[in-house]
PDB file of N, CA and C in Angstrom:
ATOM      1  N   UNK A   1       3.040  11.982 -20.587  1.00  0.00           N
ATOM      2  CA  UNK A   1       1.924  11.176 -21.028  1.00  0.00           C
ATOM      3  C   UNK A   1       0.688  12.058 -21.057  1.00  0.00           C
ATOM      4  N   UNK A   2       0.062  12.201 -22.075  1.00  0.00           N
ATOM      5  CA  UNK A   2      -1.212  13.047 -22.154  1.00  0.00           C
ATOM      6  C   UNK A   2      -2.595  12.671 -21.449  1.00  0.00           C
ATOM      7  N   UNK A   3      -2.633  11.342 -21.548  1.00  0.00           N
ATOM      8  CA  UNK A   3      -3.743  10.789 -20.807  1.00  0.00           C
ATOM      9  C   UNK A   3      -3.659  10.313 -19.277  1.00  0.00           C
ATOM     10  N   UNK A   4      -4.957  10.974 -18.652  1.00  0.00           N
ATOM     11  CA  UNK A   4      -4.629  10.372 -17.630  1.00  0.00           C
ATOM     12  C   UNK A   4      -5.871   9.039 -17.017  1.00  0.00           C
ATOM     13  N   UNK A   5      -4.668   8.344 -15.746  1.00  0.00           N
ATOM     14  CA  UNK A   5      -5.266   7.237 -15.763  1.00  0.00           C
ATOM     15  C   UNK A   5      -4.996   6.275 -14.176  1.00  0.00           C
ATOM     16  N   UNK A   6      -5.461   5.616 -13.966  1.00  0.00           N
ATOM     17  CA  UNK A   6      -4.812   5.010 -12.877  1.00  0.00           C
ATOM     18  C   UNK A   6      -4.988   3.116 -13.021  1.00  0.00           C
ATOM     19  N   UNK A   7      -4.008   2.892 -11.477  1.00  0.00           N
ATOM     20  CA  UNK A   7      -3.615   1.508 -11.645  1.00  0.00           C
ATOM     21  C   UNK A   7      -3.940   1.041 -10.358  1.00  0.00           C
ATOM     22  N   UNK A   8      -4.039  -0.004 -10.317  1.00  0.00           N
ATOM     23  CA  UNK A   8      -4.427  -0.869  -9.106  1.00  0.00           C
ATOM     24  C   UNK A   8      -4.099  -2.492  -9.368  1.00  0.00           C
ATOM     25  N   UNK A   9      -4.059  -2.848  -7.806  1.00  0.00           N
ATOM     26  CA  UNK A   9      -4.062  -4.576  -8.168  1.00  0.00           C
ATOM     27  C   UNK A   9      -5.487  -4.897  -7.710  1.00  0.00           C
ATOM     28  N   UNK A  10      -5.979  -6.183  -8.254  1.00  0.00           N
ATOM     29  CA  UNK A  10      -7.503  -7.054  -8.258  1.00  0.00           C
ATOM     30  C   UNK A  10      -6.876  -8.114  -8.400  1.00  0.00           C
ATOM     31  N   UNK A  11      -8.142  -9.295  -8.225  1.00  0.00           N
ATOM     32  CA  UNK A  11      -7.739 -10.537  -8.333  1.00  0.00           C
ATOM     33  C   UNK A  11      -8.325 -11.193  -9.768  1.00  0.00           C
ATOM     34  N   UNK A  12      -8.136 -11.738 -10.400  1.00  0.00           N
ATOM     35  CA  UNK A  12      -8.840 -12.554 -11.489  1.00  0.00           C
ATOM     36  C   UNK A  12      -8.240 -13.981 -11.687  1.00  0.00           C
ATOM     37  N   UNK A  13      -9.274 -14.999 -11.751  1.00  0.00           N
ATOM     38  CA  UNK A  13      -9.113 -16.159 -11.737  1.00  0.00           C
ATOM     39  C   UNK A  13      -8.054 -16.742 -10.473  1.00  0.00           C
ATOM     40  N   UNK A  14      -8.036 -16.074  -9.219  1.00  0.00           N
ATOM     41  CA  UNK A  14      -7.496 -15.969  -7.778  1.00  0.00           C
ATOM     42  C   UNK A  14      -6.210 -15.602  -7.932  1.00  0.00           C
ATOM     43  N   UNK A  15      -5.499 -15.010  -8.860  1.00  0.00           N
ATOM     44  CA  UNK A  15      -4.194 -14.445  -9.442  1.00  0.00           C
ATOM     45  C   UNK A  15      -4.241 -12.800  -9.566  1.00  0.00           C
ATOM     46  N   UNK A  16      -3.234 -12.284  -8.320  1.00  0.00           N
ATOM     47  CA  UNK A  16      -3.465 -10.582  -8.590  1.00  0.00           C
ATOM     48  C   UNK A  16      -2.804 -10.455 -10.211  1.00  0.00           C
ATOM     49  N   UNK A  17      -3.205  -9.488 -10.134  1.00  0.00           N
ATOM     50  CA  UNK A  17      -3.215  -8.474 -11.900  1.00  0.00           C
ATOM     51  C   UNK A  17      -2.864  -6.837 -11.457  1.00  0.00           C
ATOM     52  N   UNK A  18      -2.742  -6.544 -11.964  1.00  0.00           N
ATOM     53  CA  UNK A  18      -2.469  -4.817 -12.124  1.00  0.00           C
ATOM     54  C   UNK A  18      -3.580  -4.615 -13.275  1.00  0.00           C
ATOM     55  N   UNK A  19      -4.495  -3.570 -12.834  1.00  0.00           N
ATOM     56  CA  UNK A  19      -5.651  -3.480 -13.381  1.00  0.00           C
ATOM     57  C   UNK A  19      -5.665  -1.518 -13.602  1.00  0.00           C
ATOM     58  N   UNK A  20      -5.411  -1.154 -15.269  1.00  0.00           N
ATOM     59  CA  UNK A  20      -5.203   0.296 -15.685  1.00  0.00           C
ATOM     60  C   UNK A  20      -6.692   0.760 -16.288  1.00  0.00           C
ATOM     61  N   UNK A  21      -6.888   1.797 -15.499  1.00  0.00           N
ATOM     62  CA  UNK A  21      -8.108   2.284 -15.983  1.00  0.00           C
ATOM     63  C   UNK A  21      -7.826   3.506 -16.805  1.00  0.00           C
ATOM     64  N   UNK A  22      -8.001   4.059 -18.359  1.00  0.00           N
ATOM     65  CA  UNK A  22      -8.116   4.931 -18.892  1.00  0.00           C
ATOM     66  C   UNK A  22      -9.189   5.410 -19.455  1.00  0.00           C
ATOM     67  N   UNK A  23     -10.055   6.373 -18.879  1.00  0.00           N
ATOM     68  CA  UNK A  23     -10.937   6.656 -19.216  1.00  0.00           C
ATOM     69  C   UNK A  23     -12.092   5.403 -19.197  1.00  0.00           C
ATOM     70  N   UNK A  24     -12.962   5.331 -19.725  1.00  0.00           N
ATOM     71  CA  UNK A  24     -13.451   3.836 -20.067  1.00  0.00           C
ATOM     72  C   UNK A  24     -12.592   2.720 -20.153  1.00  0.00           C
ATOM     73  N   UNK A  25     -11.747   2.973 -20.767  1.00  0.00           N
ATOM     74  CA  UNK A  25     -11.149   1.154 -21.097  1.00  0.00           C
ATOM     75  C   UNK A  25     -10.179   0.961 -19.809  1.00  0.00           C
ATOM     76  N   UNK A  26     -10.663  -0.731 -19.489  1.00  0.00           N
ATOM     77  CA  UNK A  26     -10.071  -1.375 -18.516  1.00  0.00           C
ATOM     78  C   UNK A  26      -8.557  -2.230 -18.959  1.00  0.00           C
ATOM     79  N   UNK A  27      -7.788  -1.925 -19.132  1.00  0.00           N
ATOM     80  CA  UNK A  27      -6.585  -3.305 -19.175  1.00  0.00           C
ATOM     81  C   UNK A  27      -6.057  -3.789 -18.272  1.00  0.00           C
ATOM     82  N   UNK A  28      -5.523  -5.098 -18.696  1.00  0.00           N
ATOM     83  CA  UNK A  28      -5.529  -5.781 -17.530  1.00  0.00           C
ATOM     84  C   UNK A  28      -3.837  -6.250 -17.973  1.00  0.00           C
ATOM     85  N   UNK A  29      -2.791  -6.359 -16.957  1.00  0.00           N
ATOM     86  CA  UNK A  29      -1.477  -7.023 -16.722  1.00  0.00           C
ATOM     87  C   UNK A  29      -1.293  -8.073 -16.141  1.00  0.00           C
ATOM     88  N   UNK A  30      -0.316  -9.178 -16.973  1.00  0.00           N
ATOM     89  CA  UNK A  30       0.184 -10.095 -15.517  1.00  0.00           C
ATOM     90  C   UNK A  30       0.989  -9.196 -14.288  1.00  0.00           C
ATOM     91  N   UNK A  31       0.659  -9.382 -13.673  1.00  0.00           N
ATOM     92  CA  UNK A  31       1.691  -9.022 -12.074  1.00  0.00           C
ATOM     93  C   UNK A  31       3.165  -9.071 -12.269  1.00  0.00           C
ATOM     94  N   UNK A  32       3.174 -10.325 -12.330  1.00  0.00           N
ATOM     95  CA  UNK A  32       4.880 -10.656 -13.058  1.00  0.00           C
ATOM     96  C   UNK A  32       5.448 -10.057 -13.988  1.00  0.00           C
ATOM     97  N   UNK A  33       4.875  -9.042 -14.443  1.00  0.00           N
ATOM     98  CA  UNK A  33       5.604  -7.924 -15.205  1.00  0.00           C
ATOM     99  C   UNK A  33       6.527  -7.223 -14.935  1.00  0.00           C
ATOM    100  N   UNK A  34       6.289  -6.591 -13.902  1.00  0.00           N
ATOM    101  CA  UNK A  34       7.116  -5.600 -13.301  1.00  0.00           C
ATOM    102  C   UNK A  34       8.361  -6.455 -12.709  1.00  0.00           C
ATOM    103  N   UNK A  35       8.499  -7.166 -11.892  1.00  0.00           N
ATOM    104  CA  UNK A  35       9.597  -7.972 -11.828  1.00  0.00           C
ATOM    105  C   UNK A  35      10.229  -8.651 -12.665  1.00  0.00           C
ATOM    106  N   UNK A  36       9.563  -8.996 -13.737  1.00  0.00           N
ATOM    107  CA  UNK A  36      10.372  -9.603 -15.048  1.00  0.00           C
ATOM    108  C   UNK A  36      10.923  -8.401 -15.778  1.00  0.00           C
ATOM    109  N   UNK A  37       9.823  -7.433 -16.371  1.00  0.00           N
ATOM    110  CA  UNK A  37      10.902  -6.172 -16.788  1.00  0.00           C
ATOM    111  C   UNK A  37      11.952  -5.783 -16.249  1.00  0.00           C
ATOM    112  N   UNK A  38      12.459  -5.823 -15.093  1.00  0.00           N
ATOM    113  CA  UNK A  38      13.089  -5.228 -14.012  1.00  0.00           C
ATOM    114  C   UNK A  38      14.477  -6.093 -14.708  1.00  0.00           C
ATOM    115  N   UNK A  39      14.231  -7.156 -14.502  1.00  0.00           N
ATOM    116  CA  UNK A  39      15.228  -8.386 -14.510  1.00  0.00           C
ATOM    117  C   UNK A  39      15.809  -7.910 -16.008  1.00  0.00           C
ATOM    118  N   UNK A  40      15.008  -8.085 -17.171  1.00  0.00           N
ATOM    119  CA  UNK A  40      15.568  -7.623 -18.502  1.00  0.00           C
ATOM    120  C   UNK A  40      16.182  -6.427 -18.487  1.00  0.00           C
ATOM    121  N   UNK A  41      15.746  -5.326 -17.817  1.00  0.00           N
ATOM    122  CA  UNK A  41      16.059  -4.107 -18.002  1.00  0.00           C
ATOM    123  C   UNK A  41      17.645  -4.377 -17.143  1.00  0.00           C
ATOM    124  N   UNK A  42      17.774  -5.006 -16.434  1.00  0.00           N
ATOM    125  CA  UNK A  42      19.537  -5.148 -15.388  1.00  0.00           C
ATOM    126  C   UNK A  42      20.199  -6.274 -17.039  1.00  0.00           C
ATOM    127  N   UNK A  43      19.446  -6.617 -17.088  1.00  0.00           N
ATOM    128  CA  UNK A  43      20.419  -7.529 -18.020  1.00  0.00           C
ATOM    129  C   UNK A  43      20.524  -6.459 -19.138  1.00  0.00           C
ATOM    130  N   UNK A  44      19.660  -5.574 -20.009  1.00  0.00           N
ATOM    131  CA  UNK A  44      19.917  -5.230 -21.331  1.00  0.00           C
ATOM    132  C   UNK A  44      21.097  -3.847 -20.473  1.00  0.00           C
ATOM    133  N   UNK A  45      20.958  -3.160 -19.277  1.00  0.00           N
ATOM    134  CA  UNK A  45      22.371  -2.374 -19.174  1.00  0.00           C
ATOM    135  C   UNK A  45      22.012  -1.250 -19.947  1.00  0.00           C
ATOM    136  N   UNK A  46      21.238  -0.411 -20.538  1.00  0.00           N
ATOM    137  CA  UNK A  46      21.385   0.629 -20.937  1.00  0.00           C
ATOM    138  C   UNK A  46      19.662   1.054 -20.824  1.00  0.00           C
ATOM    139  N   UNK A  47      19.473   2.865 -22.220  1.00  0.00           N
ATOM    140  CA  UNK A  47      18.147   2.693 -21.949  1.00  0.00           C
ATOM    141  C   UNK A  47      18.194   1.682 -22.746  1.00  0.00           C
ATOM    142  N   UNK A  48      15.985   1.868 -22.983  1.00  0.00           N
ATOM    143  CA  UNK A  48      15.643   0.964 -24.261  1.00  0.00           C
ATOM    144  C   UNK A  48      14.086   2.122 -24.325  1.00  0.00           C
ATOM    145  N   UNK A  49      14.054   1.586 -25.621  1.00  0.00           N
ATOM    146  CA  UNK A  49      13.004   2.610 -26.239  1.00  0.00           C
ATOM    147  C   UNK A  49      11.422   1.841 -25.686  1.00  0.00           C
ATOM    148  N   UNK A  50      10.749   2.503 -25.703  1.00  0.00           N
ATOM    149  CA  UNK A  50       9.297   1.966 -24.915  1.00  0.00           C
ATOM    150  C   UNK A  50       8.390   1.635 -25.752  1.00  0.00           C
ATOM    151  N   UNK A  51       8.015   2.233 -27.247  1.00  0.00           N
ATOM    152  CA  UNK A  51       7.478   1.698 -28.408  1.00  0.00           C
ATOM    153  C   UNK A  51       6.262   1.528 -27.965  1.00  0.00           C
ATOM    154  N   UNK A  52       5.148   1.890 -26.914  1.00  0.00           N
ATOM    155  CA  UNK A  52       4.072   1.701 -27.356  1.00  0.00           C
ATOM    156  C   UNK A  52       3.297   1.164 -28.101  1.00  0.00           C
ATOM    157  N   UNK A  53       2.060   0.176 -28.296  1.00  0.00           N
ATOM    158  CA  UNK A  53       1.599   0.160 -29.629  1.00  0.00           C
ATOM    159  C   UNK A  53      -0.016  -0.210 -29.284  1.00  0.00           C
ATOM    160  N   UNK A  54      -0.905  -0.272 -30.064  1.00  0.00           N
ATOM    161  CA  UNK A  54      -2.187  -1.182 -29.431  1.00  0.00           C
ATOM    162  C   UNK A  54      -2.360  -2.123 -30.185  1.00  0.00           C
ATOM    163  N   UNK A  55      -2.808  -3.592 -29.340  1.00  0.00           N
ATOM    164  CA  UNK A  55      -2.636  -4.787 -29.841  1.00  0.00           C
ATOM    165  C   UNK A  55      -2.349  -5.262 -31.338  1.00  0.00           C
ATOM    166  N   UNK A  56      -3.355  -4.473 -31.812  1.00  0.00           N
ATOM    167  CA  UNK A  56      -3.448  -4.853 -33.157  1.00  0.00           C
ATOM    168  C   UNK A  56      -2.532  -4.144 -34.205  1.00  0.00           C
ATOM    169  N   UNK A  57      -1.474  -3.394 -33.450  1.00  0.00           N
ATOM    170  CA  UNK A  57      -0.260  -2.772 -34.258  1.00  0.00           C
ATOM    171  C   UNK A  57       1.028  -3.314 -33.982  1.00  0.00           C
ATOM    172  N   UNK A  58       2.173  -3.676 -35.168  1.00  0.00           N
ATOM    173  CA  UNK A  58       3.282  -4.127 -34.468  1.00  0.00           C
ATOM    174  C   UNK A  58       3.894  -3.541 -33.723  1.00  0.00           C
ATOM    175  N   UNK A  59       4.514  -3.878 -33.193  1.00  0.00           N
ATOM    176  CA  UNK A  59       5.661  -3.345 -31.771  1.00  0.00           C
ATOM    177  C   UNK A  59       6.820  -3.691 -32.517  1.00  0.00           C
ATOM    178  N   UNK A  60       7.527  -1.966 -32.677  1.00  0.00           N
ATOM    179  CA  UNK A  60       9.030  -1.525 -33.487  1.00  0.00           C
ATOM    180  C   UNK A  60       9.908  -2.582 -32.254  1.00  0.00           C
ATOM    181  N   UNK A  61      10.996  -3.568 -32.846  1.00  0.00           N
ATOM    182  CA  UNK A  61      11.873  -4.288 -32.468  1.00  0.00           C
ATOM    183  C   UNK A  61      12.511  -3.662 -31.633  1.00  0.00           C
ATOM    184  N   UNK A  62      12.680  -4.224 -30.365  1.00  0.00           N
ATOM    185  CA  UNK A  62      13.801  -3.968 -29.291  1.00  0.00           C
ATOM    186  C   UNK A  62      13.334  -2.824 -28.554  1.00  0.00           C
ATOM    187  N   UNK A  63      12.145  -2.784 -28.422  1.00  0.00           N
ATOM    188  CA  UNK A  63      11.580  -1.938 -27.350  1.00  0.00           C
ATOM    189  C   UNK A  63      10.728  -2.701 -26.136  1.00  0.00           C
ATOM    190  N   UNK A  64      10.835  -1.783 -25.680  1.00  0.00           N
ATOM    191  CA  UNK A  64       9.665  -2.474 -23.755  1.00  0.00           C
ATOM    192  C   UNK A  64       8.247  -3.278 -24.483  1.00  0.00           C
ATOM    193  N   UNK A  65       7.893  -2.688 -25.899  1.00  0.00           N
ATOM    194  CA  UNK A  65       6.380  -3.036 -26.495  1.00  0.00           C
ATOM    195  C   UNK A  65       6.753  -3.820 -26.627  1.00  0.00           C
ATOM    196  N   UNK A  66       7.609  -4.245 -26.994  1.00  0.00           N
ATOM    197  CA  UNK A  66       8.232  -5.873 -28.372  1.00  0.00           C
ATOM    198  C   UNK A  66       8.419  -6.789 -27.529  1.00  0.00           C
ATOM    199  N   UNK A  67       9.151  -6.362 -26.251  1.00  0.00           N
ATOM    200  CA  UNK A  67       9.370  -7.482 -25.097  1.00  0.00           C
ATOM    201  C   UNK A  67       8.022  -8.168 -24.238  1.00  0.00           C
ATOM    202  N   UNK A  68       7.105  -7.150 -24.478  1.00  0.00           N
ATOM    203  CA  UNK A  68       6.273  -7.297 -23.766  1.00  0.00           C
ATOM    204  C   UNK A  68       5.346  -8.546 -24.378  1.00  0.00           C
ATOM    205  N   UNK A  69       5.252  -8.548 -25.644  1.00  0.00           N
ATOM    206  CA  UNK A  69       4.773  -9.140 -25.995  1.00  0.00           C
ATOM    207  C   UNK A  69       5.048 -10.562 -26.848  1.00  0.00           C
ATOM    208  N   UNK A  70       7.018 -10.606 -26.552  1.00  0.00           N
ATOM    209  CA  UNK A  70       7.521 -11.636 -27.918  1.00  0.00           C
ATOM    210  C   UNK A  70       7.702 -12.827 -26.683  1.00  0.00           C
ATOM    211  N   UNK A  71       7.648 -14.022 -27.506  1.00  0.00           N
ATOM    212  CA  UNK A  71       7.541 -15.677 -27.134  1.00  0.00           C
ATOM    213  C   UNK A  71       8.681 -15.335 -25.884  1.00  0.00           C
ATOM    214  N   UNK A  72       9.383 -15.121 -26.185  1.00  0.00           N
ATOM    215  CA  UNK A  72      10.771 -14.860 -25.668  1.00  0.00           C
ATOM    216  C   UNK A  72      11.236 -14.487 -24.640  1.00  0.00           C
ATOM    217  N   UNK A  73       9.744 -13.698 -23.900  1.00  0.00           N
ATOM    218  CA  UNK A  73      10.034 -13.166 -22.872  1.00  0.00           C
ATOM    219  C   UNK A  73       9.666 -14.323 -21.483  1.00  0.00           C
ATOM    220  N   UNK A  74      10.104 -14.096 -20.322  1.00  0.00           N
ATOM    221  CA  UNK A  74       9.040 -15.214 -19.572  1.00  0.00           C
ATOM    222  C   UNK A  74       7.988 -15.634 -19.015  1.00  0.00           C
ATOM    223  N   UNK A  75       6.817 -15.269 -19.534  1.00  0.00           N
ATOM    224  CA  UNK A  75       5.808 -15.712 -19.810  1.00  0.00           C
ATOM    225  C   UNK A  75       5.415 -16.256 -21.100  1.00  0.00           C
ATOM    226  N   UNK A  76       6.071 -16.336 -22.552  1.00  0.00           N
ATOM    227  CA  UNK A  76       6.038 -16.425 -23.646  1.00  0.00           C
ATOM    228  C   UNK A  76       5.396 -15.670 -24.310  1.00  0.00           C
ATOM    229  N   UNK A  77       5.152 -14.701 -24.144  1.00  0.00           N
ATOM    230  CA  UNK A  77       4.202 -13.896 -25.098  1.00  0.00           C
ATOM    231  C   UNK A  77       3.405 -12.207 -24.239  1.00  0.00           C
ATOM    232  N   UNK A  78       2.019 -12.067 -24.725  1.00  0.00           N
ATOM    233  CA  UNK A  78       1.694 -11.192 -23.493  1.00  0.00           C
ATOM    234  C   UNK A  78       1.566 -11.167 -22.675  1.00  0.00           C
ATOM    235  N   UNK A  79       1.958  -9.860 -21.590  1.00  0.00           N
ATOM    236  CA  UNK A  79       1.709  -9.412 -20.464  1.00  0.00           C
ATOM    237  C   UNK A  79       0.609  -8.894 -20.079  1.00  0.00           C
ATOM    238  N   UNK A  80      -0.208  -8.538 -21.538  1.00  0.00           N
ATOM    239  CA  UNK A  80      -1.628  -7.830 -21.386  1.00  0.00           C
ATOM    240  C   UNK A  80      -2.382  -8.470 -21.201  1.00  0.00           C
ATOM    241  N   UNK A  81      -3.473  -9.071 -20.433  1.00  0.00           N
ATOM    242  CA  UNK A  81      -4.614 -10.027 -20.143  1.00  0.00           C
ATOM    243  C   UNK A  81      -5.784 -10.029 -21.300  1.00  0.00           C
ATOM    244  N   UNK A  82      -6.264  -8.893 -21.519  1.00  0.00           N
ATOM    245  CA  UNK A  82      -7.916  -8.728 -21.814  1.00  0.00           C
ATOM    246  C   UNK A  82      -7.082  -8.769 -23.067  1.00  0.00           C
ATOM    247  N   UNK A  83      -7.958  -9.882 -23.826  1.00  0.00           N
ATOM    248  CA  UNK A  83      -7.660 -10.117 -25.523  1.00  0.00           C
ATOM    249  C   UNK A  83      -8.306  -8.678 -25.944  1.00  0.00           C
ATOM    250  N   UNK A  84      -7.444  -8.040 -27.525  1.00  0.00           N
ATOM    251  CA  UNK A  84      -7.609  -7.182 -27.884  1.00  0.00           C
ATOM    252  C   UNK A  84      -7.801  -5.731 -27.007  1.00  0.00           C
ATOM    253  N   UNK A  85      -7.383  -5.565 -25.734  1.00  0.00           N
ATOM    254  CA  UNK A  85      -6.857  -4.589 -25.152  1.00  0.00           C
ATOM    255  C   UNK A  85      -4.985  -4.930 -24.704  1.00  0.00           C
ATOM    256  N   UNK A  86      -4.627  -5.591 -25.345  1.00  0.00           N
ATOM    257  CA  UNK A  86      -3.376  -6.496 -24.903  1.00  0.00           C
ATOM    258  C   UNK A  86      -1.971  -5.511 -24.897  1.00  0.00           C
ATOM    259  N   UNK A  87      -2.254  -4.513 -25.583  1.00  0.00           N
ATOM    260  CA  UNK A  87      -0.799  -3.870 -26.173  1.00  0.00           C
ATOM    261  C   UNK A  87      -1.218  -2.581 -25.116  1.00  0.00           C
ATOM    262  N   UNK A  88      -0.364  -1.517 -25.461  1.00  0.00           N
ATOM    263  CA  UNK A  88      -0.194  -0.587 -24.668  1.00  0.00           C
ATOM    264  C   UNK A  88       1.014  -0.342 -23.473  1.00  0.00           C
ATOM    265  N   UNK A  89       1.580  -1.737 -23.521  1.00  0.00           N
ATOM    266  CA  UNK A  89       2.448  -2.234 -22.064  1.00  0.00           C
ATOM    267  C   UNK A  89       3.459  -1.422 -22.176  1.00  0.00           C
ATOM    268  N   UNK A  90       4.004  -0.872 -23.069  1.00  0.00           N
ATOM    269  CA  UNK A  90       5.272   0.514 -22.904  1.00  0.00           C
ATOM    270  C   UNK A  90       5.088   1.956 -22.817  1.00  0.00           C
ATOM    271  N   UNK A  91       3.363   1.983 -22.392  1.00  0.00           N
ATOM    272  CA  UNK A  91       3.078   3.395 -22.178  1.00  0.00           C
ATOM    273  C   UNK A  91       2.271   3.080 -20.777  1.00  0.00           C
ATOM    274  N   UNK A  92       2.205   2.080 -20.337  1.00  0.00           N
ATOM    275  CA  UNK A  92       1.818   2.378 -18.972  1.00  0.00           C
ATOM    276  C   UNK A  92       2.791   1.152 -17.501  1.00  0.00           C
ATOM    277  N   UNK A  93       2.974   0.849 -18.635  1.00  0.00           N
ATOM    278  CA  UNK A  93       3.812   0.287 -17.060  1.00  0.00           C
ATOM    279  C   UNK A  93       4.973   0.619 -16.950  1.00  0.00           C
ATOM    280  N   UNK A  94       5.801   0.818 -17.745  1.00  0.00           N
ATOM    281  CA  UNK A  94       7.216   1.920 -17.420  1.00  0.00           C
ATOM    282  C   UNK A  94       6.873   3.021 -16.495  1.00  0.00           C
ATOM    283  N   UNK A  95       5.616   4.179 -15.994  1.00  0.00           N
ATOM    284  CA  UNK A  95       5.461   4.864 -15.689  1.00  0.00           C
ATOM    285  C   UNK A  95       5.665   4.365 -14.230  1.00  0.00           C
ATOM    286  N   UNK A  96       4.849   3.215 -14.501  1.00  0.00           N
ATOM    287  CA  UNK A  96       4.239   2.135 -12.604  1.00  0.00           C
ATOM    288  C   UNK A  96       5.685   2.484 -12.293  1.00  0.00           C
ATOM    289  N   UNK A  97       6.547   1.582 -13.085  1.00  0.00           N
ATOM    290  CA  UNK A  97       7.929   0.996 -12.531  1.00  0.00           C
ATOM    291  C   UNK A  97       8.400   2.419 -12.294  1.00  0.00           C
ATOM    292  N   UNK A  98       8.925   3.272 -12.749  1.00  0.00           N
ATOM    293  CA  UNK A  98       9.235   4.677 -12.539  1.00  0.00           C
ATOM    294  C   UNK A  98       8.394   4.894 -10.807  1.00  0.00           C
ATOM    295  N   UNK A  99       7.882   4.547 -10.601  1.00  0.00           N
ATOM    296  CA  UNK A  99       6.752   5.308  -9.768  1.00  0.00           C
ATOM    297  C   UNK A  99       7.384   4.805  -8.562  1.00  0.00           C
ATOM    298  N   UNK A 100       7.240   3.110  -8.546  1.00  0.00           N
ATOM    299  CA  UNK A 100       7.993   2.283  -7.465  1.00  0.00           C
ATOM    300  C   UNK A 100       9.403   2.590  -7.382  1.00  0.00           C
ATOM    301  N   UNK A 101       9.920   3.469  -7.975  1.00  0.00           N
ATOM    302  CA  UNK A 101      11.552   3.303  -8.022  1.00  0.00           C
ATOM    303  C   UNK A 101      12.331   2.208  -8.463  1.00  0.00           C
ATOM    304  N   UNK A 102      11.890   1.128  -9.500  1.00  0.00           N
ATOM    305  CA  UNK A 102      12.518   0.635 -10.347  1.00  0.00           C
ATOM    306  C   UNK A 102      13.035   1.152 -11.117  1.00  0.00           C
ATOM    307  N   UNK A 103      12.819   1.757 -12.087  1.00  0.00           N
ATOM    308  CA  UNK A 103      13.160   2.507 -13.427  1.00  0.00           C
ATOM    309  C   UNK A 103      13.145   4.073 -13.802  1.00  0.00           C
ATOM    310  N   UNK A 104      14.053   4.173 -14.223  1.00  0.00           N
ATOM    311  CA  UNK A 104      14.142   6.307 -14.914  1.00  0.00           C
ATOM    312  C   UNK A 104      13.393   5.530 -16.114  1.00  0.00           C
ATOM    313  N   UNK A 105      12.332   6.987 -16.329  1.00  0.00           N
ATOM    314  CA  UNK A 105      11.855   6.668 -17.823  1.00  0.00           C
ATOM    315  C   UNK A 105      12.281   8.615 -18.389  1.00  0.00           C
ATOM    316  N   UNK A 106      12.107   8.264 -19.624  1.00  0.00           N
ATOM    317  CA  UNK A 106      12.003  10.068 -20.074  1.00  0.00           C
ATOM    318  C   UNK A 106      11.007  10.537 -20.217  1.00  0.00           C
ATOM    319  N   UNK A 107      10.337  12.002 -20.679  1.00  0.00           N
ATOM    320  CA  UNK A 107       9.131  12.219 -20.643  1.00  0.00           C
ATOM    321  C   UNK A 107       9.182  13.315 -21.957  1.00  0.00           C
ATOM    322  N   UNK A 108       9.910  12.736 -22.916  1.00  0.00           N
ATOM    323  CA  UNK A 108       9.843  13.497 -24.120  1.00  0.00           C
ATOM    324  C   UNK A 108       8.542  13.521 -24.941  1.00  0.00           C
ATOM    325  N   UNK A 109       8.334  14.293 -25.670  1.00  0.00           N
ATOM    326  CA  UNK A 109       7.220  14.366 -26.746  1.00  0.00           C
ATOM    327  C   UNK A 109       6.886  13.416 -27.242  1.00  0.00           C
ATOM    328  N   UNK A 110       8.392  12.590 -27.830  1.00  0.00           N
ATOM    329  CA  UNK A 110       8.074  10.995 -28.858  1.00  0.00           C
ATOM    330  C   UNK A 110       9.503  10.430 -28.255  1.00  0.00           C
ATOM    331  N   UNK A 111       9.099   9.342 -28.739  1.00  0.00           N
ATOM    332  CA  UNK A 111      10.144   8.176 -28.634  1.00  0.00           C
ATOM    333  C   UNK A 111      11.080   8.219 -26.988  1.00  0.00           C
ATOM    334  N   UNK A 112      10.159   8.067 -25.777  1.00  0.00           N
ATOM    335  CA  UNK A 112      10.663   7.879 -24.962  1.00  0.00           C
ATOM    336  C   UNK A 112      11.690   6.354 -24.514  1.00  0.00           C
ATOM    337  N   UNK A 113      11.860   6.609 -23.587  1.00  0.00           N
ATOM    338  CA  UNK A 113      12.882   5.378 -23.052  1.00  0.00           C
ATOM    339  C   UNK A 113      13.094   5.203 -21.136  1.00  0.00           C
ATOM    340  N   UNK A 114      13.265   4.139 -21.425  1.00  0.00           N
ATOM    341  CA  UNK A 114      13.641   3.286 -19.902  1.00  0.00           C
ATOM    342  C   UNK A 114      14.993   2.887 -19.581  1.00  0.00           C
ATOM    343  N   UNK A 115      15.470   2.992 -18.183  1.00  0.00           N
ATOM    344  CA  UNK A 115      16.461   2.170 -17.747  1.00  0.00           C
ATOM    345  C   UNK A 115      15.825   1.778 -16.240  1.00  0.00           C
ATOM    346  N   UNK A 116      16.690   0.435 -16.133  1.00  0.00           N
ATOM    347  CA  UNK A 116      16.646   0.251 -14.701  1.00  0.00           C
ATOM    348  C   UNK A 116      17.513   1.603 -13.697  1.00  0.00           C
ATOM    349  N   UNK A 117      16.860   1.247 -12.815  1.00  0.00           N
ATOM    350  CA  UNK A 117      17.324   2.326 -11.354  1.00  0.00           C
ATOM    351  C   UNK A 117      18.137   1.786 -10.904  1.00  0.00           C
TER     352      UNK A 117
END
């Protein structure tokens, strides 16, 4: 990952968050991310591609981006809090989960990927 950045939990609206600081910009996560990814990632059984994107770009199908953000998942939709900072969720929280020992991620040039641990 080229940029660097850090993470923390805060509270907002009395609900912790995982709160990523890059440079200036603040984004904000549901909490329940990381345990819900976790859960998909044991169910999908292999890697999966991480797809990155920022809000306002689609998220390539069947990646950590796409999940992060489709009806489908359980929360229905995003994981990203702050409207229009919303996307990004497959370039920084795969790293978290990697970090906690949930997940191997890769650290290729392009088109990285995740599995559960």
């Amino acid at each position: 990952m080229s940029s660097e950045y850090t993470m923390h939990v805060d509270q907002k609206e009395g609900k912790d968050i995982l709160v990523c600081t890059v440079g200036k910009t603040v984004l904000h996560y549901n909490m329940d991310c990381l345990i819900d990814l976790h859960k998909m990632l044991l169910a999908h059984g292999d890697w999966m591609e991480l797809g990155s994107a920022d809000e306002q770009k689609p998220a390539k199908e069947g990646t950590v981006e796409a999940w992060g953000r489709s009806e489908n998942n359980p929360v229905g939709g995003w994981y990203g809090l702050k409207k229009g900072f919303r996307g990004r969720f497959g370039m920084y929280i795969p790293p978290l989960m990697e970090a906690l020992g949930l997940a191997e991620v890769t650290h290729d040039a392009k088109g990285n990927k995740m599995r559960v641990k």
